[in-house]
C-alpha atoms as a PDB file:
ATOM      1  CA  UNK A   1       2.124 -58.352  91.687  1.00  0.00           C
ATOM      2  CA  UNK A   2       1.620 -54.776  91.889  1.00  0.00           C
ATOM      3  CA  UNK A   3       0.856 -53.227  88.397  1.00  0.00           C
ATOM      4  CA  UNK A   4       3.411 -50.340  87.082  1.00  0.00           C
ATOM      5  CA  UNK A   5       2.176 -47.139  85.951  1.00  0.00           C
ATOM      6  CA  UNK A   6       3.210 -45.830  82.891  1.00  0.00           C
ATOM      7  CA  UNK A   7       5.548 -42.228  83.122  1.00  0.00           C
ATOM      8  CA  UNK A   8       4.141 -39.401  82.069  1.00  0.00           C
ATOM      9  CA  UNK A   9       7.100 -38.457  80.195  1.00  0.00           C
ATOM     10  CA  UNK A  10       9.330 -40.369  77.928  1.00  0.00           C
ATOM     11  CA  UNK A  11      12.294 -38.770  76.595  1.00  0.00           C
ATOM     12  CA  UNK A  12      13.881 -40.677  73.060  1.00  0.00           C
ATOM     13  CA  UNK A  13      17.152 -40.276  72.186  1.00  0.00           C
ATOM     14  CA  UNK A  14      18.384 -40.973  68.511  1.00  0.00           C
ATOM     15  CA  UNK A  15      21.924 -42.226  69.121  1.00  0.00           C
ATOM     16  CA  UNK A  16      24.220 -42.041  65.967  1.00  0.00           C
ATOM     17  CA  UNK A  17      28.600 -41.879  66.840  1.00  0.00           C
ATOM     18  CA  UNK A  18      27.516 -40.180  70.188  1.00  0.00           C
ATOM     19  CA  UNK A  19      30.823 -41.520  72.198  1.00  0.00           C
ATOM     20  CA  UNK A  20      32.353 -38.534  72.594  1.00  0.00           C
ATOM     21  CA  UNK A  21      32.804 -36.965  76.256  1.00  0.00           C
ATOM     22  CA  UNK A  22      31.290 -34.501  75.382  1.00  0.00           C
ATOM     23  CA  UNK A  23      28.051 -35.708  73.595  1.00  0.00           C
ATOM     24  CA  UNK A  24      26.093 -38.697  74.836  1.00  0.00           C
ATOM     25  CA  UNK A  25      27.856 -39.091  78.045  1.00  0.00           C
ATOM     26  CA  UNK A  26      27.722 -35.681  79.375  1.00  0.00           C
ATOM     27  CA  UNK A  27      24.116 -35.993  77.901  1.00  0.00           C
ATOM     28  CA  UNK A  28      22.920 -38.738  80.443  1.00  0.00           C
ATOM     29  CA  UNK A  29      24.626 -37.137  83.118  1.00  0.00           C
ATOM     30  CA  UNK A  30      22.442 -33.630  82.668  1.00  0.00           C
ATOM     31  CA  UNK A  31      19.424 -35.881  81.697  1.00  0.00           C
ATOM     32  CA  UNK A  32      19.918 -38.233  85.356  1.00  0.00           C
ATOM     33  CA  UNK A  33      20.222 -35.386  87.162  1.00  0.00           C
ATOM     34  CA  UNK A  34      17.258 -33.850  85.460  1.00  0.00           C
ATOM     35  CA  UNK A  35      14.848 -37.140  86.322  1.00  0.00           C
ATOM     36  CA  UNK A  36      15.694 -37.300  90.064  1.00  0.00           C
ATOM     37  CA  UNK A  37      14.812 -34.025  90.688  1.00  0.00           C
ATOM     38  CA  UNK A  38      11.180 -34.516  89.298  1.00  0.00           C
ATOM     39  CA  UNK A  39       7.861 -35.737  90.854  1.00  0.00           C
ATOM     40  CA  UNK A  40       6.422 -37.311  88.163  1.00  0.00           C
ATOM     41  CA  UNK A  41       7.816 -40.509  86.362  1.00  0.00           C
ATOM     42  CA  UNK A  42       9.782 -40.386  83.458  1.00  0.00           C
ATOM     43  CA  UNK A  43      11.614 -43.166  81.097  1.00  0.00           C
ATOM     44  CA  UNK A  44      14.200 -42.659  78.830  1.00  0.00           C
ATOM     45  CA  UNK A  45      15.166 -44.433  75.707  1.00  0.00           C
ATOM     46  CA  UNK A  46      18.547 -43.945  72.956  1.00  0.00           C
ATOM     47  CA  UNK A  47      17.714 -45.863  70.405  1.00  0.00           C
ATOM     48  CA  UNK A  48      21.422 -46.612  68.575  1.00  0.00           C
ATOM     49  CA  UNK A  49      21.645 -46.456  64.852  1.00  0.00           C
ATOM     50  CA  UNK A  50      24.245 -48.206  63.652  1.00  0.00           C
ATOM     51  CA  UNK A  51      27.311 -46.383  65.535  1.00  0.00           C
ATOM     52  CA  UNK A  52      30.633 -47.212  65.040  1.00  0.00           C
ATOM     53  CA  UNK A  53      32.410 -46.164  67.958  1.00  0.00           C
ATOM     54  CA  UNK A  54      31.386 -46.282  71.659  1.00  0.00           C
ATOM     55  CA  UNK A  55      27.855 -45.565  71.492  1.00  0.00           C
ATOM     56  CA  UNK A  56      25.805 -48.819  72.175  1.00  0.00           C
ATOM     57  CA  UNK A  57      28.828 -49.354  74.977  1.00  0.00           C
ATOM     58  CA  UNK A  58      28.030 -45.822  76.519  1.00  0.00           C
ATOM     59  CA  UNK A  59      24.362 -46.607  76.429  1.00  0.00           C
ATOM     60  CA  UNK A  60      24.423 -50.214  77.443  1.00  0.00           C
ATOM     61  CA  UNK A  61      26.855 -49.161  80.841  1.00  0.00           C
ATOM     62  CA  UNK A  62      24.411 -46.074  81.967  1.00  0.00           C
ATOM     63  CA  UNK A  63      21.219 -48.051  81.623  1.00  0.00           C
ATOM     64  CA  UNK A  64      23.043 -50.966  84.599  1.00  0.00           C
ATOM     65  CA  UNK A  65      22.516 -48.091  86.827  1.00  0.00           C
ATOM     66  CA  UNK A  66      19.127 -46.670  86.193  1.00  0.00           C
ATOM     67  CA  UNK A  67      16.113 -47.899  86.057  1.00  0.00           C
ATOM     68  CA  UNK A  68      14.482 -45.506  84.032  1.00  0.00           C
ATOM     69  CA  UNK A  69      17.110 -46.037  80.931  1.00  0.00           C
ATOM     70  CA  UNK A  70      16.167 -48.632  78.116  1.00  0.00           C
ATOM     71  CA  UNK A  71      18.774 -48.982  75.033  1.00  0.00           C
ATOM     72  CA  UNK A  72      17.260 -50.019  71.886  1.00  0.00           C
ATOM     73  CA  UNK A  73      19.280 -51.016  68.493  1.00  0.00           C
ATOM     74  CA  UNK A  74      17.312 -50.001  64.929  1.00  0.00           C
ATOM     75  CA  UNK A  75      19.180 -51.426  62.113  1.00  0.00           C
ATOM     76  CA  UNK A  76      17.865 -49.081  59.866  1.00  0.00           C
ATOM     77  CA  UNK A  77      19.826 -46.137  59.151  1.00  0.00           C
ATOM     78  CA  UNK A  78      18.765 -42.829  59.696  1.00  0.00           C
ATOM     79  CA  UNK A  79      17.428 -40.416  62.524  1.00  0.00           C
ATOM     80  CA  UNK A  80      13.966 -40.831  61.390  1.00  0.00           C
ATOM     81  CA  UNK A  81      13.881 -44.908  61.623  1.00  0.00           C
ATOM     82  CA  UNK A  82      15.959 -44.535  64.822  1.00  0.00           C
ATOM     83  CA  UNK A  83      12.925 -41.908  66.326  1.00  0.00           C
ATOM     84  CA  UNK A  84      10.149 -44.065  64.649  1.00  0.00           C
ATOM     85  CA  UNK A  85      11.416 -47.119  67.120  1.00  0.00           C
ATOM     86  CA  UNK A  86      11.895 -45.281  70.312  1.00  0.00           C
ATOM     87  CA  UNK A  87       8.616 -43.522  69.944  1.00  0.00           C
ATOM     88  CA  UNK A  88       6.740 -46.394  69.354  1.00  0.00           C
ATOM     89  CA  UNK A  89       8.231 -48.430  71.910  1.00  0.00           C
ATOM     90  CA  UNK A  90       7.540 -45.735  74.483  1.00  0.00           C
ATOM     91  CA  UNK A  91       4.706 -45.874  76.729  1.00  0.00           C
ATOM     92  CA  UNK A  92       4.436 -42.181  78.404  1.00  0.00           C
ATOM     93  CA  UNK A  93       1.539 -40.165  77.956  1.00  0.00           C
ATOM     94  CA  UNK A  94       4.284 -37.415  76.486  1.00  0.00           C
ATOM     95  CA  UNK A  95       6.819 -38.739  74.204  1.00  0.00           C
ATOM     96  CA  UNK A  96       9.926 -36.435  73.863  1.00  0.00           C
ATOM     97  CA  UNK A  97      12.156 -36.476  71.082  1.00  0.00           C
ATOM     98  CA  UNK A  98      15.160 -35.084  72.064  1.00  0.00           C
ATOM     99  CA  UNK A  99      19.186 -35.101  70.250  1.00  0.00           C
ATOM    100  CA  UNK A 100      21.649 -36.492  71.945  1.00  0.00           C
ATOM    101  CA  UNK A 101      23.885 -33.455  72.772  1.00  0.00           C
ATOM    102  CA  UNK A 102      20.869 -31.466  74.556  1.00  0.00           C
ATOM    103  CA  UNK A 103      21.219 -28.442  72.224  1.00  0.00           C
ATOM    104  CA  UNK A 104      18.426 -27.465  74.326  1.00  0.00           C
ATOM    105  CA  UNK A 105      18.847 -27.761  77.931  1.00  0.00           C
ATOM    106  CA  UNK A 106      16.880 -30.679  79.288  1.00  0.00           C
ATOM    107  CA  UNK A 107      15.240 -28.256  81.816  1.00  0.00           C
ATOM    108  CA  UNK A 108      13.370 -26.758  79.229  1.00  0.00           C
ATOM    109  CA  UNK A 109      11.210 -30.468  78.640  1.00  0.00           C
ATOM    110  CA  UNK A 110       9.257 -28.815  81.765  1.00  0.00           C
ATOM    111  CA  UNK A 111       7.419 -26.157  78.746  1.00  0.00           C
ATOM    112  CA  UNK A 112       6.497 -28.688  76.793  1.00  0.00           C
ATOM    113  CA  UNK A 113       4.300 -30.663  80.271  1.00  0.00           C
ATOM    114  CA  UNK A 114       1.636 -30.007  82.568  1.00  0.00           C
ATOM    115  CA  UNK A 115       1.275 -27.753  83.985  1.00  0.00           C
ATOM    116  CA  UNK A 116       2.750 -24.918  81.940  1.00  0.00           C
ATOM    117  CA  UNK A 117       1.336 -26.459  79.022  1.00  0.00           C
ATOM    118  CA  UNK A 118      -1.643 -28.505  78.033  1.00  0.00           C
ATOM    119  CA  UNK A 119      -4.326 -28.768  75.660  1.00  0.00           C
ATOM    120  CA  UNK A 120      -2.437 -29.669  72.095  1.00  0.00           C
ATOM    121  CA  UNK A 121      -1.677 -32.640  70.111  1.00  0.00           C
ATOM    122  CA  UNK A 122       2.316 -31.647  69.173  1.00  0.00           C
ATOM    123  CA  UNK A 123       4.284 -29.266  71.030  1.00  0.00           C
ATOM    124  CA  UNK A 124       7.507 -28.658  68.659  1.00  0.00           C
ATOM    125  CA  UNK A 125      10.545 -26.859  70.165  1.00  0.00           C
ATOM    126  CA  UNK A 126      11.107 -23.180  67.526  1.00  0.00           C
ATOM    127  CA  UNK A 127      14.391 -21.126  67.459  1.00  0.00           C
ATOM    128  CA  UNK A 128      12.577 -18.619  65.561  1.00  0.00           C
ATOM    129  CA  UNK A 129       9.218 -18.256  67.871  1.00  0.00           C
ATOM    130  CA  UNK A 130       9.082 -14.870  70.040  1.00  0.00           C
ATOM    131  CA  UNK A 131      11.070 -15.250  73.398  1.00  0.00           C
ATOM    132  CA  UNK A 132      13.894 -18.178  71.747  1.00  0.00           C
ATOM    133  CA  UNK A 133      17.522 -18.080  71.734  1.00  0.00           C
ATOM    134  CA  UNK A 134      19.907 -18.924  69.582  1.00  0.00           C
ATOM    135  CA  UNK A 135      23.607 -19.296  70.816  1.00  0.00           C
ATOM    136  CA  UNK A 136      26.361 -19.646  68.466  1.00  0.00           C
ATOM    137  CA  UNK A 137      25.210 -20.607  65.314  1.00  0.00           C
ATOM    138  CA  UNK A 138      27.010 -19.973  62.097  1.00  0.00           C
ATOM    139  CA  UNK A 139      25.255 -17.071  60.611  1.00  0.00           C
ATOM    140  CA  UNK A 140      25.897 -19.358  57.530  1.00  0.00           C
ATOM    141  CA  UNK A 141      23.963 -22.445  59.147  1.00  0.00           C
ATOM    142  CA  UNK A 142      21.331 -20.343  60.099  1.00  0.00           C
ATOM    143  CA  UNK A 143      20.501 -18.950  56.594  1.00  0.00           C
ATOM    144  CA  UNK A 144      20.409 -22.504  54.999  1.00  0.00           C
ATOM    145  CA  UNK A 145      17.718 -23.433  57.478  1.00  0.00           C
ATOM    146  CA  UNK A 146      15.394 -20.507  56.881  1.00  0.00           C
ATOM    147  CA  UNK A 147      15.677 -20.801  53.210  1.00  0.00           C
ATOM    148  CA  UNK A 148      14.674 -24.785  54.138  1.00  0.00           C
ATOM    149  CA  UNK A 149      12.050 -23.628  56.177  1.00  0.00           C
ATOM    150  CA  UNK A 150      10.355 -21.615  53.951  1.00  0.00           C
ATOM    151  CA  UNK A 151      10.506 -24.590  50.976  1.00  0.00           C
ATOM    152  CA  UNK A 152       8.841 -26.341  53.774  1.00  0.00           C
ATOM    153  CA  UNK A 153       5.958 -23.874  54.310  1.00  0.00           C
ATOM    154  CA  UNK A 154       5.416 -23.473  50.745  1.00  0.00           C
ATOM    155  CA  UNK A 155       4.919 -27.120  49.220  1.00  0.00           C
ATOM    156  CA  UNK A 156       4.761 -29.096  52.612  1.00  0.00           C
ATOM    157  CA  UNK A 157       3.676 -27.650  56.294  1.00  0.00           C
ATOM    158  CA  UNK A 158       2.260 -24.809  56.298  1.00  0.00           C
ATOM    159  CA  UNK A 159       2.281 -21.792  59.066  1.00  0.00           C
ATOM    160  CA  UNK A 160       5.407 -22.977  61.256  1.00  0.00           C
ATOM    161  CA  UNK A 161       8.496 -21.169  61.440  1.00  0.00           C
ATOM    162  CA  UNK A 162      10.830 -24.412  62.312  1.00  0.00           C
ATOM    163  CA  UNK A 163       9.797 -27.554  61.661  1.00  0.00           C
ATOM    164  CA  UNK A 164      13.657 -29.131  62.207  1.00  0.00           C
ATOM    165  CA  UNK A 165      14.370 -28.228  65.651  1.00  0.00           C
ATOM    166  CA  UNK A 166      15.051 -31.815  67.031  1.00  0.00           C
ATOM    167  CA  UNK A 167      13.156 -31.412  70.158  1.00  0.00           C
ATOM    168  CA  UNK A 168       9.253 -32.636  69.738  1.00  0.00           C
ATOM    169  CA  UNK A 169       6.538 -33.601  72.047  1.00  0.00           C
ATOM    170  CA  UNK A 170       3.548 -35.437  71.432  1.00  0.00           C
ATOM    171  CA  UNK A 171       0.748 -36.878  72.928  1.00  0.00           C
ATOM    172  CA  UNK A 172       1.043 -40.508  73.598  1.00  0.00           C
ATOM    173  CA  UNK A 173      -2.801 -41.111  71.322  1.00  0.00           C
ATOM    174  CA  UNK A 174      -1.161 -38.680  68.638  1.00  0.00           C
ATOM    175  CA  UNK A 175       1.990 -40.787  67.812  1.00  0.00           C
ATOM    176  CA  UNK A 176       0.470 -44.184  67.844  1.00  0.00           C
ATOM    177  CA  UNK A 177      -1.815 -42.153  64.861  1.00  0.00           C
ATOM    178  CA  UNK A 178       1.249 -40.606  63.100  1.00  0.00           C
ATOM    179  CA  UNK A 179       4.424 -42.802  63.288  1.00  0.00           C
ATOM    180  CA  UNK A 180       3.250 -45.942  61.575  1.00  0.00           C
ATOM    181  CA  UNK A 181       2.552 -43.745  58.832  1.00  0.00           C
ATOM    182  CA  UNK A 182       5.847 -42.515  58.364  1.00  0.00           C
ATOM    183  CA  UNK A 183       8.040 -43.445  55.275  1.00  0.00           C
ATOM    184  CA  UNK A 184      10.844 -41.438  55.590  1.00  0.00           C
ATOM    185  CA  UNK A 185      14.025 -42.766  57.793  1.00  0.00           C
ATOM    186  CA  UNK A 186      16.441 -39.540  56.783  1.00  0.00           C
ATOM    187  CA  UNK A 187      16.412 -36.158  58.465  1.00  0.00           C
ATOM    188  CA  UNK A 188      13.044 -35.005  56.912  1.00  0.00           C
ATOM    189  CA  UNK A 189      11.038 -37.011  58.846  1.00  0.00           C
ATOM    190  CA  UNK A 190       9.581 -35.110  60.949  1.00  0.00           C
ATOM    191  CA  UNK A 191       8.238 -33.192  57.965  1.00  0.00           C
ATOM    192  CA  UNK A 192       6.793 -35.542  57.032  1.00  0.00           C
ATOM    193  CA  UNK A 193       5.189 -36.687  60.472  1.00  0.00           C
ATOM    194  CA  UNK A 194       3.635 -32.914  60.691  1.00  0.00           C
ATOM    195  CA  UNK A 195       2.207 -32.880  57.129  1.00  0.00           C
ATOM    196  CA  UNK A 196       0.663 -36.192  57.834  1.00  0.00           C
ATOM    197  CA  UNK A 197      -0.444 -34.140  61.280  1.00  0.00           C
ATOM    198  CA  UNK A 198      -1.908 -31.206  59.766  1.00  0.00           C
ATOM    199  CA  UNK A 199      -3.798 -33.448  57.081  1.00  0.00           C
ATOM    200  CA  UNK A 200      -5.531 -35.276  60.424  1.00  0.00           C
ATOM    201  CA  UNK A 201      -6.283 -31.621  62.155  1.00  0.00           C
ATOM    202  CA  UNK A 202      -4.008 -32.172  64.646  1.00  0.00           C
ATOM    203  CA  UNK A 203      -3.208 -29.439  67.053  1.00  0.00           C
ATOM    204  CA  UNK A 204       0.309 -27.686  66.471  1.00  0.00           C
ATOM    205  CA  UNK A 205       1.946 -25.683  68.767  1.00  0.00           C
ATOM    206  CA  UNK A 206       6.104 -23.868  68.658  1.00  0.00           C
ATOM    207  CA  UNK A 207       7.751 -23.175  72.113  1.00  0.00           C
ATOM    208  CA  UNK A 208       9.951 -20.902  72.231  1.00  0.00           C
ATOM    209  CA  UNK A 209      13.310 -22.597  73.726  1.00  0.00           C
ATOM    210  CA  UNK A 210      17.296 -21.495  74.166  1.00  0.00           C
ATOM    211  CA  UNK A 211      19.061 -23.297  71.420  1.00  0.00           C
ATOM    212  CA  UNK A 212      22.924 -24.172  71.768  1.00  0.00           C
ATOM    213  CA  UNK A 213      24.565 -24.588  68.099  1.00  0.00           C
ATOM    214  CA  UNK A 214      27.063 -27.704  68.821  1.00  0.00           C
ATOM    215  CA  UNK A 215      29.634 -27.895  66.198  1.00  0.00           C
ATOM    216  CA  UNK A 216      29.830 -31.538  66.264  1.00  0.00           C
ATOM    217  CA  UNK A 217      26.154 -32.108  64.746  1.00  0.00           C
ATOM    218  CA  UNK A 218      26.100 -35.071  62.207  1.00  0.00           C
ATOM    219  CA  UNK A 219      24.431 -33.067  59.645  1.00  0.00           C
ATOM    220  CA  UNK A 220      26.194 -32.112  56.432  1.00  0.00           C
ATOM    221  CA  UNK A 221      25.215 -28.401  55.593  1.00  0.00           C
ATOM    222  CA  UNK A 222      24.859 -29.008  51.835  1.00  0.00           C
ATOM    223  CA  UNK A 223      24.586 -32.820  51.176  1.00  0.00           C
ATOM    224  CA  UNK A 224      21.742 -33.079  53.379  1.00  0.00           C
ATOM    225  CA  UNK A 225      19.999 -29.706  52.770  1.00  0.00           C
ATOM    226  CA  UNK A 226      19.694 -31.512  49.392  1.00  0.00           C
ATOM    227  CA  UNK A 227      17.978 -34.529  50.476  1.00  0.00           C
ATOM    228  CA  UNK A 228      15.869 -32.584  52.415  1.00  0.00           C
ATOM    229  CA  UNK A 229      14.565 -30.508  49.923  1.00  0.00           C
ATOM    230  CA  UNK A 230      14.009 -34.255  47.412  1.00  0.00           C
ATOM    231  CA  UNK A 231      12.656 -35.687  50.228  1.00  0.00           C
ATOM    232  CA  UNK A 232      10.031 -32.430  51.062  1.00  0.00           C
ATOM    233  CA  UNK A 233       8.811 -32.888  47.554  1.00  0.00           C
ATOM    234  CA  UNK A 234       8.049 -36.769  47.909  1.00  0.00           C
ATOM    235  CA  UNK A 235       6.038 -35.990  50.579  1.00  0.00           C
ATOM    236  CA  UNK A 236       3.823 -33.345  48.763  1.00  0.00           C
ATOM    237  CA  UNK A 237       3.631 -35.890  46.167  1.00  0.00           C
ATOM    238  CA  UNK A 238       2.729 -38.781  48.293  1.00  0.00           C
ATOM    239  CA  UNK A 239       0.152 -36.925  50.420  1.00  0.00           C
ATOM    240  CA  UNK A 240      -1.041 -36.232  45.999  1.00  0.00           C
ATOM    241  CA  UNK A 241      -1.216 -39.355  45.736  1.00  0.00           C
ATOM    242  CA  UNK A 242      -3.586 -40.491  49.145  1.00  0.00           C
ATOM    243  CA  UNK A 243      -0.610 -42.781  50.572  1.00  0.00           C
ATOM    244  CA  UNK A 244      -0.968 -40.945  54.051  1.00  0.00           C
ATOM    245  CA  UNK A 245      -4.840 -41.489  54.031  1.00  0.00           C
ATOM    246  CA  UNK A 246      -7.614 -39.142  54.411  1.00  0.00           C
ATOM    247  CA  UNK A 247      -6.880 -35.712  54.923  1.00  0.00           C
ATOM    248  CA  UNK A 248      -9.393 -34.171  57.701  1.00  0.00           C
ATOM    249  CA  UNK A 249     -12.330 -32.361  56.135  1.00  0.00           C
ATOM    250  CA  UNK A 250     -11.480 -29.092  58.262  1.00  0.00           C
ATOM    251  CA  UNK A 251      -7.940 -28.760  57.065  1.00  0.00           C
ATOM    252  CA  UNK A 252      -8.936 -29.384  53.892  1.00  0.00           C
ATOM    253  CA  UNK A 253     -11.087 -26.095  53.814  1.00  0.00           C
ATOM    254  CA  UNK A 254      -8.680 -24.452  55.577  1.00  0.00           C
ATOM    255  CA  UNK A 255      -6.246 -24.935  52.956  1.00  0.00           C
ATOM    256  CA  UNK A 256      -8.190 -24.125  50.081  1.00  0.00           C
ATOM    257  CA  UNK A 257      -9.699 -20.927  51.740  1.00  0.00           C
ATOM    258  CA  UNK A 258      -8.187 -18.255  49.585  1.00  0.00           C
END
């Protein structure tokens, strides 16, 4: 039997009450029409968390037709356990992490692969990076994120300008290092994926990308701010404490250079 090679691409989908029309439907239409048109392989995989209207049903119909579309359940709830299983279930050589509505447009994956870009360990989508777009965001919205981002930069990851942008690319070799070390199943988990990242001297890089503000997101403005900022603080104590491991000699001395 002939031996399948693995896609360079996978794209992951955390799926949480995505049934609308609008949402995870309209999603896998853009994202089909996206895969056909490239040369390269690619897989894609929602992952559902625990939805209580159509979602799994959506997911489960879509992936008859496609060969390219798995549909995973994770029991646990919370976008970071539902990321955690797609990504290490994935077996591109870029894994994609990518919310359901596409508040980026899909086309834009194509910055974050070769050929337009190569050479890093984590490739993180930025609204705020030279050259991005932000499209109808609540001037409200926006100011609770940079106040969050900066929190963020002080006690946790240090020199990026948004760390919650839910589009995120990493090297296959990269994840299998960071996501078994993650803890955290809420919405700071990829905060705590790039601490653990820079404390390992992995390469970080922000693309600049058009971002779409859909007012449907799950996200509660203040409740989960909140968390965020209690669960940003049990990661500074937890890398205190050594639970993530070593932390790479270099990045060390980088971060005690004055």
């Amino acid at each position: 039997m002939r031996e399948q090679t693995a896609p360079l691409l996978s794209i992951i989908i955390p799926a949480y009450n995505e049934g609308s029309p609008d949402r995870l439907p309209k999603s896998l239409g853009e994202i089909d029409a996206f895969v056909k048109a490239q040369p390269f392989g690619i897989e894609v995989i929602v992952v559902n968390n625990n939805s209580k209207d159509n979602t799994l049903q959506i997911a489960e119909d879509a992936a008859k037709n496609v060969p390219y579309l798995r549909v995973l359940t994770e029991l646990r709830q919370g976008k970071g356990a539902a990321v955690k299983t797609g990504m290490l279930a994935a077996s591109g050589q870029y894994l994609f992490i990518c919310d359901a509505d596409l508040s980026m447009p899909i086309e834009e994956v194509l910055k974050f692969l070769p050929p337009q870009l190569e050479h890093y360990d984590i490739a993180i989508a930025s609204r705020e990076a030279p050259g991005s777009r932000r499209i109808d965001e609540p001037e409200m919205r926006h100011i609770m994120g940079r106040v969050f981002n900066f929190i963020v930069r002080v006690m946790a990851v240090h020199g990026l300008d948004d760390t919650q942008c839910g589009f995120k690319c990493f090297r296959r070799e990269v994840a299998l290092t960071l996501f078994p070390l993650q803890t955290i199943d809420g919405w700071a988990f990829d905060v705590e994926l790039l601490f653990i990242a820079q404390r390992r001297g992995f390469n970080i890089i922000e693309i600049p990308i058009t971002w779409y503000y859909k007012p449907q997101s799950k996200i509660n403005p203040l409740r989960d701010s909140i968390n965020m900022v209690v669960e940003t603080f049990r990661i500074r104590l937890k890398g205190w404490q050594g639970q993530y491991g070593e932390q790479d000699p270099a990045q060390k001395d980088r971060q005690s250079t004055p």
